[in-house]
PDB file of N, CA and C in Angstrom:
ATOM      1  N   UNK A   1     -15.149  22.767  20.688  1.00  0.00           N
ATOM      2  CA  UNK A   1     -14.409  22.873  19.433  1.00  0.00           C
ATOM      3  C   UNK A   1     -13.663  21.574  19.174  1.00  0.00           C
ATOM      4  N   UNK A   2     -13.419  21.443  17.761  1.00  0.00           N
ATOM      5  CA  UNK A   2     -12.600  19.820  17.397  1.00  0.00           C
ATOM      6  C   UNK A   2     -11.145  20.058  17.126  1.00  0.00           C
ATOM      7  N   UNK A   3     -10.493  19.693  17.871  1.00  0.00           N
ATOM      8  CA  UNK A   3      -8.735  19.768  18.041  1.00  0.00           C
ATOM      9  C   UNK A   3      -8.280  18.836  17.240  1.00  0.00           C
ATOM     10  N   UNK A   4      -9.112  17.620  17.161  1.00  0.00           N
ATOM     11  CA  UNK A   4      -8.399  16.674  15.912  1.00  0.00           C
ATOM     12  C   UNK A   4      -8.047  16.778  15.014  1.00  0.00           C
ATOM     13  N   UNK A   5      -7.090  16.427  14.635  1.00  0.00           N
ATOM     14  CA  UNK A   5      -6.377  15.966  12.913  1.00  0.00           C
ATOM     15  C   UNK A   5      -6.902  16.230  11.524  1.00  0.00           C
ATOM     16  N   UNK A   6      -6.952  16.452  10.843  1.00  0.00           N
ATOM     17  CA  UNK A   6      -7.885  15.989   9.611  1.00  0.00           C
ATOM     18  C   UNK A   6      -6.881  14.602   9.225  1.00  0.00           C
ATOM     19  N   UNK A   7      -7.856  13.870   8.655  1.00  0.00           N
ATOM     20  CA  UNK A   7      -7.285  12.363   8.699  1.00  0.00           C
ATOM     21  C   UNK A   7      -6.372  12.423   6.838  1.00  0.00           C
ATOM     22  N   UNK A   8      -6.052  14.135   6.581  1.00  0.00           N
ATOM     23  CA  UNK A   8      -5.190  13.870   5.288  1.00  0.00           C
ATOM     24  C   UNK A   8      -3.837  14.586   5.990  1.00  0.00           C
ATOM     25  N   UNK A   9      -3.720  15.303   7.594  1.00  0.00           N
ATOM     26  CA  UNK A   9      -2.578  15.536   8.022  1.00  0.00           C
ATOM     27  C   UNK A   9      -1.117  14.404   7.817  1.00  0.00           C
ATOM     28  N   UNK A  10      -0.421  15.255   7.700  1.00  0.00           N
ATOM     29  CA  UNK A  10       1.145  14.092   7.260  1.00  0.00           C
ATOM     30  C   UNK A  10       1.344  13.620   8.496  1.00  0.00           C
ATOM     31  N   UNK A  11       1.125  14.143   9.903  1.00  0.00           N
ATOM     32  CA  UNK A  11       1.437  13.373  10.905  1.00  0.00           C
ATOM     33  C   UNK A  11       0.199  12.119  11.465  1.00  0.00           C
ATOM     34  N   UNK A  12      -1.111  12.843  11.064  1.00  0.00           N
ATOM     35  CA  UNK A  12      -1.805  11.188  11.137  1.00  0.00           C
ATOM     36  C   UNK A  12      -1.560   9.863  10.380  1.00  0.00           C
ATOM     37  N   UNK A  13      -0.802  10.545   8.518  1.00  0.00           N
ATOM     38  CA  UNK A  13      -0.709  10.006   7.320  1.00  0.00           C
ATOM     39  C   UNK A  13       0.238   8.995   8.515  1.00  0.00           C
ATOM     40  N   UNK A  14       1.525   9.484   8.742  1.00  0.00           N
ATOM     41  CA  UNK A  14       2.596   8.785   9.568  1.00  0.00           C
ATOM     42  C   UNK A  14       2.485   7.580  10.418  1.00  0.00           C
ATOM     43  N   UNK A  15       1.752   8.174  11.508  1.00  0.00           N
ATOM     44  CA  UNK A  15       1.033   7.313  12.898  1.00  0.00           C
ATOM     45  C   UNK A  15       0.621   5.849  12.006  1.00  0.00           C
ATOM     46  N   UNK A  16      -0.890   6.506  11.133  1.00  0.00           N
ATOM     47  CA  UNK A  16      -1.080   5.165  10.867  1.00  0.00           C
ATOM     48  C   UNK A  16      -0.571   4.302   9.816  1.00  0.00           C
ATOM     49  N   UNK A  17       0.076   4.814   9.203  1.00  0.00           N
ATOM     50  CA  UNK A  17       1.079   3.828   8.565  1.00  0.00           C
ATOM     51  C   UNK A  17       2.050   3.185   9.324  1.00  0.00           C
ATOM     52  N   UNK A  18       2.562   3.997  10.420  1.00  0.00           N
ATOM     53  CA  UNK A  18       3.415   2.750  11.210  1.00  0.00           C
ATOM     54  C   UNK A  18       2.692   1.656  11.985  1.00  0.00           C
ATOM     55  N   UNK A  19       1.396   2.288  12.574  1.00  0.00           N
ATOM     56  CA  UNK A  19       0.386   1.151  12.888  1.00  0.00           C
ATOM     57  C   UNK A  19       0.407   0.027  11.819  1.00  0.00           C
ATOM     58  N   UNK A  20       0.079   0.240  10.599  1.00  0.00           N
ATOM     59  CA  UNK A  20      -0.721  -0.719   9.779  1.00  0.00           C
ATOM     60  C   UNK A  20       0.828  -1.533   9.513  1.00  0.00           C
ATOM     61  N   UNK A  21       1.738  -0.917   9.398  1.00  0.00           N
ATOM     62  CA  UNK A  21       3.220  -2.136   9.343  1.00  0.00           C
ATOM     63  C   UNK A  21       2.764  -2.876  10.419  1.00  0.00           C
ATOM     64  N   UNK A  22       3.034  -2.647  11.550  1.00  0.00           N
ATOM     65  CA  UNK A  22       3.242  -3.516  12.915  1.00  0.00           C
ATOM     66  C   UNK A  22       1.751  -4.256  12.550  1.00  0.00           C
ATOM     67  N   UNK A  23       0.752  -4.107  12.094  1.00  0.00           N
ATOM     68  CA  UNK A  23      -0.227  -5.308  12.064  1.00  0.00           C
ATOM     69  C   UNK A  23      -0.025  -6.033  11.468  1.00  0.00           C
ATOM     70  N   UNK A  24       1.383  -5.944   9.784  1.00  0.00           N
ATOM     71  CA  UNK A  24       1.241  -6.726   9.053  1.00  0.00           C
ATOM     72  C   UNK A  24       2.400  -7.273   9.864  1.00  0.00           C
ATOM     73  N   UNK A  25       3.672  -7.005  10.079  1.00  0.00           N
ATOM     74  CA  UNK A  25       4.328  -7.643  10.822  1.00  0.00           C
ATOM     75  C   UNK A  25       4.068  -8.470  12.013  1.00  0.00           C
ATOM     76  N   UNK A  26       3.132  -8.396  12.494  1.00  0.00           N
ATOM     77  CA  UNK A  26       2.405  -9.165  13.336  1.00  0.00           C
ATOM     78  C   UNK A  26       1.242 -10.258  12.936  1.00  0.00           C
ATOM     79  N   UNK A  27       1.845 -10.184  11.573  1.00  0.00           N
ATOM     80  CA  UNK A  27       0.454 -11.255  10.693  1.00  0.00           C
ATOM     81  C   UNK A  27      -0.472 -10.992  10.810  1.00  0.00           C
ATOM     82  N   UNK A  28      -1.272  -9.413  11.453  1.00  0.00           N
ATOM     83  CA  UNK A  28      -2.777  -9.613  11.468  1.00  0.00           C
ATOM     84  C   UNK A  28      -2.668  -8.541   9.904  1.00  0.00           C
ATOM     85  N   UNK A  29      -3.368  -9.700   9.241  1.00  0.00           N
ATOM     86  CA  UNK A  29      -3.003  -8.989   7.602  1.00  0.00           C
ATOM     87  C   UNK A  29      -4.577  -8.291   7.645  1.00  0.00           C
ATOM     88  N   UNK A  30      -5.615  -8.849   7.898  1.00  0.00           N
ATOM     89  CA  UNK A  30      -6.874  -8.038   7.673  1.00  0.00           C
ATOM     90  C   UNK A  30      -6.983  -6.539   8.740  1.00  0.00           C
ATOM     91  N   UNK A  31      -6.462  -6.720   9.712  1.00  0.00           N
ATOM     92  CA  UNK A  31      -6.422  -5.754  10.250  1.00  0.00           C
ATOM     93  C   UNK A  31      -5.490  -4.461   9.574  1.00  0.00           C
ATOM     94  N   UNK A  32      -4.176  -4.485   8.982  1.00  0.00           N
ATOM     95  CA  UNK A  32      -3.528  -3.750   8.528  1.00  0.00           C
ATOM     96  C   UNK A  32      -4.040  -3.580   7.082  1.00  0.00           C
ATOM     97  N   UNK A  33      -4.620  -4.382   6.654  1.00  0.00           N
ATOM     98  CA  UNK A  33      -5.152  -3.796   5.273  1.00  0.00           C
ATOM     99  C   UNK A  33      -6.398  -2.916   5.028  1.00  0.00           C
ATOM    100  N   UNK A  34      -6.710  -2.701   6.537  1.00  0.00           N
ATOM    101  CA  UNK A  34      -8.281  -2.182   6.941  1.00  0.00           C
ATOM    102  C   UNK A  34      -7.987  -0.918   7.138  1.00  0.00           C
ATOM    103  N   UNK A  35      -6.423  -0.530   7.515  1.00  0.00           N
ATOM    104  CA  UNK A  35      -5.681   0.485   7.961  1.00  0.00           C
ATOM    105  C   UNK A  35      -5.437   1.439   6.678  1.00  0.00           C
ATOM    106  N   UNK A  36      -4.560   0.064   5.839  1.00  0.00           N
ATOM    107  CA  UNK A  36      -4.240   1.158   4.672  1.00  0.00           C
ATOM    108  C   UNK A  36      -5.253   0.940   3.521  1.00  0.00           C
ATOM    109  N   UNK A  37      -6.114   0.397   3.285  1.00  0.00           N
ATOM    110  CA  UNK A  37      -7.928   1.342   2.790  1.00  0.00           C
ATOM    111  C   UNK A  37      -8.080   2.643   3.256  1.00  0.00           C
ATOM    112  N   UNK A  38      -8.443   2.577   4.850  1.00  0.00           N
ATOM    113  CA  UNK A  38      -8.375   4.159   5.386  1.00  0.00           C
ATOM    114  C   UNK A  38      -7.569   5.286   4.842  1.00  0.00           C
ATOM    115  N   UNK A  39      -6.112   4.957   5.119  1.00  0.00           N
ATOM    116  CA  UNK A  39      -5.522   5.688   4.248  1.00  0.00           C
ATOM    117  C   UNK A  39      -5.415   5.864   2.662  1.00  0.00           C
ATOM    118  N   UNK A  40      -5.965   4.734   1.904  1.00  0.00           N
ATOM    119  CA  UNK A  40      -6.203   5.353   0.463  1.00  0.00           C
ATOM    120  C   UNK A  40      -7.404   5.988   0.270  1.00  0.00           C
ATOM    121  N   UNK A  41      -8.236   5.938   1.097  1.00  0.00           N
ATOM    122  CA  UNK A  41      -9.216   7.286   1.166  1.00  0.00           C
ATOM    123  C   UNK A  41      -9.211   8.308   1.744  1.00  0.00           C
ATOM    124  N   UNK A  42      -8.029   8.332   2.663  1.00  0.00           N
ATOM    125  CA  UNK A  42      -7.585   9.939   2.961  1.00  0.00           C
ATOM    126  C   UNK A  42      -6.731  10.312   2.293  1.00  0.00           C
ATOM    127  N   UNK A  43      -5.616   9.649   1.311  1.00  0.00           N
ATOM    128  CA  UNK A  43      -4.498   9.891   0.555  1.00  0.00           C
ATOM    129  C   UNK A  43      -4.839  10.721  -1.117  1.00  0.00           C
ATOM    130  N   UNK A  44      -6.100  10.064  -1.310  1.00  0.00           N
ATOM    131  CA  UNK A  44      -6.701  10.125  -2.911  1.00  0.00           C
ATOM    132  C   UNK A  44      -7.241  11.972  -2.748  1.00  0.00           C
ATOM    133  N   UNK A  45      -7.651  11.731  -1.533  1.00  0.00           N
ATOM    134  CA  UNK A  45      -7.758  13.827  -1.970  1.00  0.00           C
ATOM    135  C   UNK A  45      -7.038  14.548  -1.930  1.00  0.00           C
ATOM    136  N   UNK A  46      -5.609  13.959  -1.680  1.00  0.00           N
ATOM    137  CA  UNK A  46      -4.392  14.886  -1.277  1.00  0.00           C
ATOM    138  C   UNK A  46      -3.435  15.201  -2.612  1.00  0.00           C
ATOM    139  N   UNK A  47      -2.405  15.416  -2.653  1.00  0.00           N
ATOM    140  CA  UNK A  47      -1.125  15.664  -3.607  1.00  0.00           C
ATOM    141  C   UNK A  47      -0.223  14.664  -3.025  1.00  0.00           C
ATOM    142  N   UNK A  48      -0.361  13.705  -2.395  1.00  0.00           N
ATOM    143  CA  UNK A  48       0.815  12.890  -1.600  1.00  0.00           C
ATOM    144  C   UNK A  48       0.583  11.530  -2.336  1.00  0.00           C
ATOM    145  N   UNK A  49       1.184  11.980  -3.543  1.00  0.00           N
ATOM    146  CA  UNK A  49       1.489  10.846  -4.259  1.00  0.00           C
ATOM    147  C   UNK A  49       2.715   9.330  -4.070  1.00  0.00           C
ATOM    148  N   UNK A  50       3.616   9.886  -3.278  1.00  0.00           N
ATOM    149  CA  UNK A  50       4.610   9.093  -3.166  1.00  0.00           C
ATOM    150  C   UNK A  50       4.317   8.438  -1.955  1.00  0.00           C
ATOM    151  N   UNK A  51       3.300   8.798  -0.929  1.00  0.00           N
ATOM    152  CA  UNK A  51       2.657   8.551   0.180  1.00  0.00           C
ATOM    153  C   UNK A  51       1.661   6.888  -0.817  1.00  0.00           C
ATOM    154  N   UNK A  52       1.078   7.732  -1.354  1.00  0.00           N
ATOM    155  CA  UNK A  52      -0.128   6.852  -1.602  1.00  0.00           C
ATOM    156  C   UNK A  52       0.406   5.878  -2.547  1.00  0.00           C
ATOM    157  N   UNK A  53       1.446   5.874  -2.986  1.00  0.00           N
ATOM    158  CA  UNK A  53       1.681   4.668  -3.993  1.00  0.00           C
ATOM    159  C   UNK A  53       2.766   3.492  -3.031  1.00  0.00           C
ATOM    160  N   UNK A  54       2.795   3.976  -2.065  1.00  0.00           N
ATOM    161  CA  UNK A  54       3.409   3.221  -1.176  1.00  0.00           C
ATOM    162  C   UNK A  54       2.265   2.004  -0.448  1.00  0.00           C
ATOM    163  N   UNK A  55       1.358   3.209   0.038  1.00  0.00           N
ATOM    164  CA  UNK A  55       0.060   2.332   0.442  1.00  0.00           C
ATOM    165  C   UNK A  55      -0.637   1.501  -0.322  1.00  0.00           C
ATOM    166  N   UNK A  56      -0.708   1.570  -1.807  1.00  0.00           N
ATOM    167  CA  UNK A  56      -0.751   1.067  -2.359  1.00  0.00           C
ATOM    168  C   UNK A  56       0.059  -0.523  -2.451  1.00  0.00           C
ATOM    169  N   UNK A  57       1.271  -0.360  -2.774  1.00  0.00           N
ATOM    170  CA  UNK A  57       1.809  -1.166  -2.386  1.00  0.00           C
ATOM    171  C   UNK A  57       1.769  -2.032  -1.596  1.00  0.00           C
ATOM    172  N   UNK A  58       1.370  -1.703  -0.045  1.00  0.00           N
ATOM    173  CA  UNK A  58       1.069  -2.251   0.962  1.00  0.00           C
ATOM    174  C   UNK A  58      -0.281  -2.652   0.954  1.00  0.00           C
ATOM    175  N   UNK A  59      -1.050  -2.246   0.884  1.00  0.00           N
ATOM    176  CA  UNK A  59      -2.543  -2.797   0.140  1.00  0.00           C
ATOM    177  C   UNK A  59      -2.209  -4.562  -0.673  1.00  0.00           C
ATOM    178  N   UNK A  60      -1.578  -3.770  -1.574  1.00  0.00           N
ATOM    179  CA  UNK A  60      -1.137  -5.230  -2.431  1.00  0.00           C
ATOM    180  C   UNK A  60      -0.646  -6.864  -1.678  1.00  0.00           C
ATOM    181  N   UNK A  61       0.244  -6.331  -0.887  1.00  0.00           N
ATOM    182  CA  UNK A  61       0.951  -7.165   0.077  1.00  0.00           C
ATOM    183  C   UNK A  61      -0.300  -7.314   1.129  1.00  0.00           C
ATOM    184  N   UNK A  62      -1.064  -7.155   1.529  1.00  0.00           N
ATOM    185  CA  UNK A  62      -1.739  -7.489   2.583  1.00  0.00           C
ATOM    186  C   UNK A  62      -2.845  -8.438   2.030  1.00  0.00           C
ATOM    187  N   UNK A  63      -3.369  -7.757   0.622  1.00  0.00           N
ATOM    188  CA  UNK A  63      -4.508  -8.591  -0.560  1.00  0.00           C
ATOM    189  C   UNK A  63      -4.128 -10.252  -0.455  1.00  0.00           C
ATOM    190  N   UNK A  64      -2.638  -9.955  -0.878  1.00  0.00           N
ATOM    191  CA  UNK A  64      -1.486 -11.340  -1.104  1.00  0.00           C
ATOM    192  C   UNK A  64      -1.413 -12.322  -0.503  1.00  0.00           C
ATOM    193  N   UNK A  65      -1.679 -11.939   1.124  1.00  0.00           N
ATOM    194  CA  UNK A  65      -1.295 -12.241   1.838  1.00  0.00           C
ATOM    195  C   UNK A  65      -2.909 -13.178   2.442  1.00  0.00           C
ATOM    196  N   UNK A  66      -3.684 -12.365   2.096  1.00  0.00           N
ATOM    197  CA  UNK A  66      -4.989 -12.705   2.278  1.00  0.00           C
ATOM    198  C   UNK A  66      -5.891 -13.628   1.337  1.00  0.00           C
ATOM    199  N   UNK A  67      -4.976 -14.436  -0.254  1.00  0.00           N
ATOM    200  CA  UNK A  67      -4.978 -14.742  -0.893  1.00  0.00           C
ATOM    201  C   UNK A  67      -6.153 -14.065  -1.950  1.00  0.00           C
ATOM    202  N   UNK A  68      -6.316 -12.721  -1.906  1.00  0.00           N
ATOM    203  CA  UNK A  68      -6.884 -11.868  -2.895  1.00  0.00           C
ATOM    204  C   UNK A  68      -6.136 -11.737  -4.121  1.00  0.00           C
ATOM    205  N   UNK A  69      -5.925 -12.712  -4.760  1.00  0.00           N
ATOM    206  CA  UNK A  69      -4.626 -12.049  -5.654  1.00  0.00           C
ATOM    207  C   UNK A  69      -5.311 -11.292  -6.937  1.00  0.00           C
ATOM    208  N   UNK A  70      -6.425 -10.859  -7.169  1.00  0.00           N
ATOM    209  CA  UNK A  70      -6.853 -10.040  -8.216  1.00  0.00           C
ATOM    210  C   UNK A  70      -6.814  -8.478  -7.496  1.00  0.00           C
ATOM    211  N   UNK A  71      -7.706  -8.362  -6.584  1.00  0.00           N
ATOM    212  CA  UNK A  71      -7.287  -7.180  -5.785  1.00  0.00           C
ATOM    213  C   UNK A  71      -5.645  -6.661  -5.258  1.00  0.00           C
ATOM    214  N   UNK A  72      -5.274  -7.814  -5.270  1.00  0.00           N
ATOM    215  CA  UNK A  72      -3.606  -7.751  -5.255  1.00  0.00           C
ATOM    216  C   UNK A  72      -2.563  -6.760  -6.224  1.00  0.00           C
ATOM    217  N   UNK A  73      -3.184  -7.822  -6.983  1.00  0.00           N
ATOM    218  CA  UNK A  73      -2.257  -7.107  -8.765  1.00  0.00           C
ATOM    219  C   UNK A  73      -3.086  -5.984  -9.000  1.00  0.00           C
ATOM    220  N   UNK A  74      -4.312  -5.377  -8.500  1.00  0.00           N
ATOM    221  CA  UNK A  74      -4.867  -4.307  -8.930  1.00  0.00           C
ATOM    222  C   UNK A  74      -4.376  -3.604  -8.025  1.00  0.00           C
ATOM    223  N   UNK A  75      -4.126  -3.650  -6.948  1.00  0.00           N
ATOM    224  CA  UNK A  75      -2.706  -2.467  -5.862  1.00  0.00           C
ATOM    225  C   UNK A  75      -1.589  -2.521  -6.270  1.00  0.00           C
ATOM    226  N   UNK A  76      -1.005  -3.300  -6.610  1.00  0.00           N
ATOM    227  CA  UNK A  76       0.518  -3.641  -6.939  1.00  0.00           C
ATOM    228  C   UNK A  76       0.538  -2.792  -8.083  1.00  0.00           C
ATOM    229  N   UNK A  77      -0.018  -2.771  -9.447  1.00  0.00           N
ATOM    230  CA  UNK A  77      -0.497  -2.239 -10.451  1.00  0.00           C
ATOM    231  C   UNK A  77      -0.254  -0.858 -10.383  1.00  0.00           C
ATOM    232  N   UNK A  78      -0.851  -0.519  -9.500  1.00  0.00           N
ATOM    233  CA  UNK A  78      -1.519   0.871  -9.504  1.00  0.00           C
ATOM    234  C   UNK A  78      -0.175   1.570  -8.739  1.00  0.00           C
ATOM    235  N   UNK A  79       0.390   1.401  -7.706  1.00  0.00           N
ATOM    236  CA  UNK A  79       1.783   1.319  -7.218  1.00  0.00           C
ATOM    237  C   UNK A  79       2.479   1.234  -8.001  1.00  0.00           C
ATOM    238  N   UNK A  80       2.996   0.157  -9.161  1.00  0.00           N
ATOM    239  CA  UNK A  80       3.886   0.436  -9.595  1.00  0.00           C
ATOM    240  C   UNK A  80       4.238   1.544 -11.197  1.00  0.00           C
ATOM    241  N   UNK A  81       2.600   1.791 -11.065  1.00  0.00           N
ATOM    242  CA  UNK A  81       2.261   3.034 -12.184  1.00  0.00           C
ATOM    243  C   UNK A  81       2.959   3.880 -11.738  1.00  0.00           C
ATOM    244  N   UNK A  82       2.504   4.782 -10.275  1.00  0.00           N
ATOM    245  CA  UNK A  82       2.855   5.669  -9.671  1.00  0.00           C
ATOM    246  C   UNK A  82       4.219   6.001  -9.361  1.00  0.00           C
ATOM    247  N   UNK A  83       4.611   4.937  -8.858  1.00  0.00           N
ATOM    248  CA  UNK A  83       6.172   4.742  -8.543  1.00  0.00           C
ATOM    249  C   UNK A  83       7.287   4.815 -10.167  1.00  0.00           C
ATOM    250  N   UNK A  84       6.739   3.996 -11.191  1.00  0.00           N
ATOM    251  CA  UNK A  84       7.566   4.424 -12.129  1.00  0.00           C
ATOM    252  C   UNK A  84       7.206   6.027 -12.396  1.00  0.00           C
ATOM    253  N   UNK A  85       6.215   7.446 -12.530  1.00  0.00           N
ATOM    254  CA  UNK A  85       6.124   8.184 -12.658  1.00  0.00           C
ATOM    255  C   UNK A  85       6.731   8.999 -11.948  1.00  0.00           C
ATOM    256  N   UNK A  86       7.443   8.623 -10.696  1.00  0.00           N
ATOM    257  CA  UNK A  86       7.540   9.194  -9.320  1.00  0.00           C
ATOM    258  C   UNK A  86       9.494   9.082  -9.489  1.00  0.00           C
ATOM    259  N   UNK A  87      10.043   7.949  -9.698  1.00  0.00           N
ATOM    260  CA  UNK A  87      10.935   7.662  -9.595  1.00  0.00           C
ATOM    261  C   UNK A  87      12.058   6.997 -10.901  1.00  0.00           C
ATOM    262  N   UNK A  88      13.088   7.166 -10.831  1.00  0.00           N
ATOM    263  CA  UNK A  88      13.826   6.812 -11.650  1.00  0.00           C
ATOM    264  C   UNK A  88      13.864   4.797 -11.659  1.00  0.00           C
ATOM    265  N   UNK A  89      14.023   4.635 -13.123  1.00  0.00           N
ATOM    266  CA  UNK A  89      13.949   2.923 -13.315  1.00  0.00           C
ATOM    267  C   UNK A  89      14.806   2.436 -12.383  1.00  0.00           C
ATOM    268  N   UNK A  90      14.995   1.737 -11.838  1.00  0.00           N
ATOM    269  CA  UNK A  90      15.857   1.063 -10.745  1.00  0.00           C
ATOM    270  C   UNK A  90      15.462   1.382  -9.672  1.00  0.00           C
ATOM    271  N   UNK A  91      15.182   2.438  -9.654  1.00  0.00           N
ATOM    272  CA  UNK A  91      14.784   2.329  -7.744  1.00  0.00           C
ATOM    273  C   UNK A  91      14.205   1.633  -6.926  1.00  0.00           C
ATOM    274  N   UNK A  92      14.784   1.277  -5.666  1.00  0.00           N
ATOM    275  CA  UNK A  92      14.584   0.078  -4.954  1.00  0.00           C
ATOM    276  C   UNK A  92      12.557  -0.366  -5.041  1.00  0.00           C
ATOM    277  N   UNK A  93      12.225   1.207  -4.954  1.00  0.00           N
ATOM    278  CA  UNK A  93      10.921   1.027  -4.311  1.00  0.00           C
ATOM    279  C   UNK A  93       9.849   0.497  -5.396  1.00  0.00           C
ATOM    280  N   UNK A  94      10.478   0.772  -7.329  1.00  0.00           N
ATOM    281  CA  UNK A  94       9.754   0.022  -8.065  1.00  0.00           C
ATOM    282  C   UNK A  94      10.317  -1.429  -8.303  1.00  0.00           C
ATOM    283  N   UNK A  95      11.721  -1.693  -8.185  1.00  0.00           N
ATOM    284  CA  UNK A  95      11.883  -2.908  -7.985  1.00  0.00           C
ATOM    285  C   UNK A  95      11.125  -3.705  -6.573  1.00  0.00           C
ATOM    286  N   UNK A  96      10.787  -3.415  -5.704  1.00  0.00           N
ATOM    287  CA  UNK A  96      10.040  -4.260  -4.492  1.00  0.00           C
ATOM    288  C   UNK A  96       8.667  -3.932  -5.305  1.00  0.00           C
ATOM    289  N   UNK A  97       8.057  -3.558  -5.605  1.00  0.00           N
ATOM    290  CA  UNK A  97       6.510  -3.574  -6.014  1.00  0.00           C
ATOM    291  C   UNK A  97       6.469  -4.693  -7.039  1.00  0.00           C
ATOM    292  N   UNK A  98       7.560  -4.642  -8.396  1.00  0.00           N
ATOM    293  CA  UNK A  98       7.886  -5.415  -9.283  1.00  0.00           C
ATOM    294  C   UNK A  98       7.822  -7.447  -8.741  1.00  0.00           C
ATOM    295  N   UNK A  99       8.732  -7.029  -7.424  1.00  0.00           N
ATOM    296  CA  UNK A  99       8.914  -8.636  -7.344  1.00  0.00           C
ATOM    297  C   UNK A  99       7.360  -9.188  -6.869  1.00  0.00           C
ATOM    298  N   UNK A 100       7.159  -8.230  -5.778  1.00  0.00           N
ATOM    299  CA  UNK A 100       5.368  -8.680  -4.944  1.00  0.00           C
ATOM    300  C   UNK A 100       4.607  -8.667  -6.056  1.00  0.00           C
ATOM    301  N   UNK A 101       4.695  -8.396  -6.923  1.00  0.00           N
ATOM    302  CA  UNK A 101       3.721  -8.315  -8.260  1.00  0.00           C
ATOM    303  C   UNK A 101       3.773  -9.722  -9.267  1.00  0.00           C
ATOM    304  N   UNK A 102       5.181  -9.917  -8.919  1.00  0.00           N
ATOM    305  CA  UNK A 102       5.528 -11.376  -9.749  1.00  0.00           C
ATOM    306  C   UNK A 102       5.192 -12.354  -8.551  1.00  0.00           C
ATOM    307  N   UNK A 103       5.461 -12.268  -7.648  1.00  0.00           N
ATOM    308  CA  UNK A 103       5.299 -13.414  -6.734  1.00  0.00           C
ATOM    309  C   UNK A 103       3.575 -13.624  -6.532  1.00  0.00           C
ATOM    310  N   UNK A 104       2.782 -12.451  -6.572  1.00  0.00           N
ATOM    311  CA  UNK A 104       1.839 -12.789  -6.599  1.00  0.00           C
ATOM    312  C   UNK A 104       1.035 -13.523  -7.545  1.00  0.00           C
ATOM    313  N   UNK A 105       1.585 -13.190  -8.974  1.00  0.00           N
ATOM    314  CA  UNK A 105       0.668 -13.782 -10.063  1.00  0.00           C
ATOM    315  C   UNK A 105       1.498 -14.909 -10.224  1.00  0.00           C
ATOM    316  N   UNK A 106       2.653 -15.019  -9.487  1.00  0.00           N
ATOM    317  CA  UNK A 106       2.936 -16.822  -9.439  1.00  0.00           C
ATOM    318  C   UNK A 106       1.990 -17.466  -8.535  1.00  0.00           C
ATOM    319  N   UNK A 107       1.820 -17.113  -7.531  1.00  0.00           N
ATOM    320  CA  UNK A 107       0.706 -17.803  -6.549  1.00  0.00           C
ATOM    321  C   UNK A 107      -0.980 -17.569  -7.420  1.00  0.00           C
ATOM    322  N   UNK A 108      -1.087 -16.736  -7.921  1.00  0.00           N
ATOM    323  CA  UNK A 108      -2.636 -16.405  -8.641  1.00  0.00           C
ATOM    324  C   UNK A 108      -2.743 -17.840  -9.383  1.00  0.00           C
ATOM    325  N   UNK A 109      -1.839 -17.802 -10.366  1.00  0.00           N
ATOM    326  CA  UNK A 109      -1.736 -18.760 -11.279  1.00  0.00           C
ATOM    327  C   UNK A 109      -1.642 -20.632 -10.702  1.00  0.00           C
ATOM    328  N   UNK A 110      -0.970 -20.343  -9.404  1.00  0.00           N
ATOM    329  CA  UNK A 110      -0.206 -21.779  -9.265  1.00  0.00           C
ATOM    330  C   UNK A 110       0.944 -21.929  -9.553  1.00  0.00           C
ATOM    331  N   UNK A 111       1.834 -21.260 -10.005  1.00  0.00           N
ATOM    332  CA  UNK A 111       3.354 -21.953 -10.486  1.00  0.00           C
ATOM    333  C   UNK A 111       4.540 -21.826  -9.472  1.00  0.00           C
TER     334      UNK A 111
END
């Protein structure tokens, strides 16, 4: 019999999101962005919206980081859709999507 997880459980959701930080914090940006892909394909069949617009987010930042900046602003984007639907204007978590979103299409651009 299979004792494992289903990979949309909130405690796997957990695990590997703290994994995929510590890869980006550890600069391995392709590795943590490989992480949270995984999780936006276990997140997208769920109701864990505030989950997934986070990953999102983090998606974005890892794109960024990887100098993807079209795939970038298309996570960041999509994050900060969610997050304004999710949360009141000011909140920290659409202001941080906001700035990675500007900083990126300053680097996209060059300026």
């Amino acid at each position: 019999e299979n004792n494992s997880l289903p990979s949309t459980h909130p405690n796997v959701i957990a695990v590997l999101m703290a994994l995929a930080r510590i890869a980006y914090d550890q600069k391995k940006y392709y590795e943590s962005l490989q992480m949270w892909r995984r999780l936006h394909d276990s997140l997208t069949q769920t109701s864990q919206t505030e989950e997934l617009a986070a990953v999102c987010h983090n998606m974005g930042a890892c794109y960024a980081k990887l100098s993807n900046f079209d795939a970038a602003e298309e996570a960041l984007t999509q994050s900060l859709r969610m997050n304004t639907a999710l949360y009141a204007k000011g909140d920290t978590r659409i202001a941080m999507t906001e700035q990675v979103l500007h900083q990126t299409r300053q680097l996209k651009f060059g300026h």
